[in-house]
Protein backbone atom coordinates (compact mmCIF):
# COMPACT_ATOMS: atom_id res chain seq x y z
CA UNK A 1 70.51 128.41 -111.86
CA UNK A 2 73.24 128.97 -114.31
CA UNK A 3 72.21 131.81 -116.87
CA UNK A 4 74.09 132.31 -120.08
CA UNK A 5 74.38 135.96 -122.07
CA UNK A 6 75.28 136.31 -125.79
CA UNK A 7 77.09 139.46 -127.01
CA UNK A 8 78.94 140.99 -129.74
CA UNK A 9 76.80 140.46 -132.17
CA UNK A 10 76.14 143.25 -135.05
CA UNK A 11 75.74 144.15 -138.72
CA UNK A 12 78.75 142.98 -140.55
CA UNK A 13 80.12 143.63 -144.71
CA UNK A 14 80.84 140.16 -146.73
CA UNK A 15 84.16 139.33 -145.49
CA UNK A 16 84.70 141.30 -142.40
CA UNK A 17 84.72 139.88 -138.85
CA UNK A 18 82.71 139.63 -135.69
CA UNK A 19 83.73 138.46 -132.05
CA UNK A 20 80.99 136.66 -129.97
CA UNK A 21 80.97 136.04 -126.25
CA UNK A 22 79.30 133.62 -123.83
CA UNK A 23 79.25 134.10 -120.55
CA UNK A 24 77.95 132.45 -117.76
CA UNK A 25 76.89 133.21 -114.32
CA UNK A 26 78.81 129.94 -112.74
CA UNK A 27 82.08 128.06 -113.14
CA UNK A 28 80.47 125.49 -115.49
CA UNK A 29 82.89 125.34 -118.67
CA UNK A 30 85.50 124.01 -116.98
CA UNK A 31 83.25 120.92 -116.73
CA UNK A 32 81.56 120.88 -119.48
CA UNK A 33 81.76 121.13 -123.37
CA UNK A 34 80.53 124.39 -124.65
CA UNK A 35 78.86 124.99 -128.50
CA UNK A 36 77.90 128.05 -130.44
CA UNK A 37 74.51 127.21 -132.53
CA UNK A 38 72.49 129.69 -134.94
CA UNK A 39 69.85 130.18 -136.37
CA UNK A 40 68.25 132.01 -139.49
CA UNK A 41 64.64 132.88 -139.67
CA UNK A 42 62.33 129.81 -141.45
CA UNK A 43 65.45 127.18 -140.01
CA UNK A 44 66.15 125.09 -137.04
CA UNK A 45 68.83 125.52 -134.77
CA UNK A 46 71.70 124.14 -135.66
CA UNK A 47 75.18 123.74 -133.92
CA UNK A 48 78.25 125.24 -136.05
CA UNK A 49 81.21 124.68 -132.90
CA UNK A 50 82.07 123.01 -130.47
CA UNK A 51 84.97 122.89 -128.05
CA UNK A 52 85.55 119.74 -125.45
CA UNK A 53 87.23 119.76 -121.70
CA UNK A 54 89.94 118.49 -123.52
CA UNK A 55 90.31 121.52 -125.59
CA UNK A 56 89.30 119.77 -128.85
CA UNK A 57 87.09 121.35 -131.30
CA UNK A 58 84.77 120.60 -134.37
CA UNK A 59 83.05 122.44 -136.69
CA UNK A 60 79.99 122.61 -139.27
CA UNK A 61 81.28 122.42 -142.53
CA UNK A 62 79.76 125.73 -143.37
CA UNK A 63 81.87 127.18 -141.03
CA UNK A 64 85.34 125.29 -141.03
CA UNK A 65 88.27 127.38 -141.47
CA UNK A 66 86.45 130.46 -141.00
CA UNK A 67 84.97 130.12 -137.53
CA UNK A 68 86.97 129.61 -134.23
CA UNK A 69 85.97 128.71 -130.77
CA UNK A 70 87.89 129.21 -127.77
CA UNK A 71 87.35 129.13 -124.08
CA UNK A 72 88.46 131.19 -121.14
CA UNK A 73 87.91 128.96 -117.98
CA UNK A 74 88.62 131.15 -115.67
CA UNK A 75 86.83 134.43 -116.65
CA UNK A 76 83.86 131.53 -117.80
CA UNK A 77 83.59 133.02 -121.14
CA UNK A 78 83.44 131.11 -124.68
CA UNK A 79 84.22 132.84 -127.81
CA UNK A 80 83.62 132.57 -131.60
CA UNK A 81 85.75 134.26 -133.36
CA UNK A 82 84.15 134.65 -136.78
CA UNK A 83 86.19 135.56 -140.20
CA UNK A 84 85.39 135.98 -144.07
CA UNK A 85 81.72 136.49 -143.01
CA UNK A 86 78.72 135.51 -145.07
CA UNK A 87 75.70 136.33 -145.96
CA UNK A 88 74.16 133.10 -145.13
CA UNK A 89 75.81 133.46 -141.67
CA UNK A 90 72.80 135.84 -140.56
CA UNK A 91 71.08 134.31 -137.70
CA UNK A 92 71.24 134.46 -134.24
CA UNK A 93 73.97 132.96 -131.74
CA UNK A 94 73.22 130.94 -128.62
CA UNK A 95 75.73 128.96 -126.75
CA UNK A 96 74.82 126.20 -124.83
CA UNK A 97 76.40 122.37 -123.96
CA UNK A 98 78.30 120.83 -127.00
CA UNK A 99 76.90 117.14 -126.55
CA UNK A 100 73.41 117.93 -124.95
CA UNK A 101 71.92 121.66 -124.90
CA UNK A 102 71.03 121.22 -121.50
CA UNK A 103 71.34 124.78 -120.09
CA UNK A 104 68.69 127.56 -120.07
CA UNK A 105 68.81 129.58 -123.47
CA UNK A 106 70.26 132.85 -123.16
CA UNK A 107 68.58 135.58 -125.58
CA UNK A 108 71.33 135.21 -128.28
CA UNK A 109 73.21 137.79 -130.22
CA UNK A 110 71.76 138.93 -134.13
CA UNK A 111 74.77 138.68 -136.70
CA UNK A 112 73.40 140.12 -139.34
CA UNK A 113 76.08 139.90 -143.04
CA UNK A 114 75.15 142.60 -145.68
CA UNK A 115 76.74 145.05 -147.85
């Protein structure tokens, strides 16, 4: 069974940056589209990227042009690279499938935003 595991989460000022990693225990992302979701205490989980097979990504708007996703295929590791944090960015990270969450949950990483 493929397992997932969420790190590089952490406490973070307004406007710095954090680096989050998913990795998984088989060669799966290659074949499938990967997402980063979140979420905050009180709110549902919510998907904020997304990156395809064909190396295409989307984004919540909340996140646009702040957030970026990326893929390693071969070391089976997607990132999200996250800049000009807020403070309504606390939650915590999962990554699962893109179009359907279909793989086990990992734990998730906290991101907490504060000054």
């Amino acid at each position: 069974q493929v397992q997932i595991v969420e790190s590089g989460g952490g406490l973070a000022q307004p406007g710095g940056s954090l680096r989050l990693s998913c990795a998984a225990s088989g060669s799966i992302f290659s074949i499938i589209s990967m997402g980063w979701y979140r979420q905050a205490p009180g709110k549902q989980r919510e998907l904020v990227a997304g990156i395809f097979r064909s190396g295409n990504t989307n984004y919540a708007d909340s996140v646009k042009g702040r957030f970026t996703i990326s893929r390693d295929n071969a070391k089976n590791t997607v990132y999200l690279q996250m800049n000009s944090l807020k403070p309504e960015d606390t939650a915590v990270y999962y990554c699962n499938g893109a179009v359907v969450a279909s793989l086990p949950w990992g734990q998730g990483t906290q991101v907490i935003v504060s000054s």
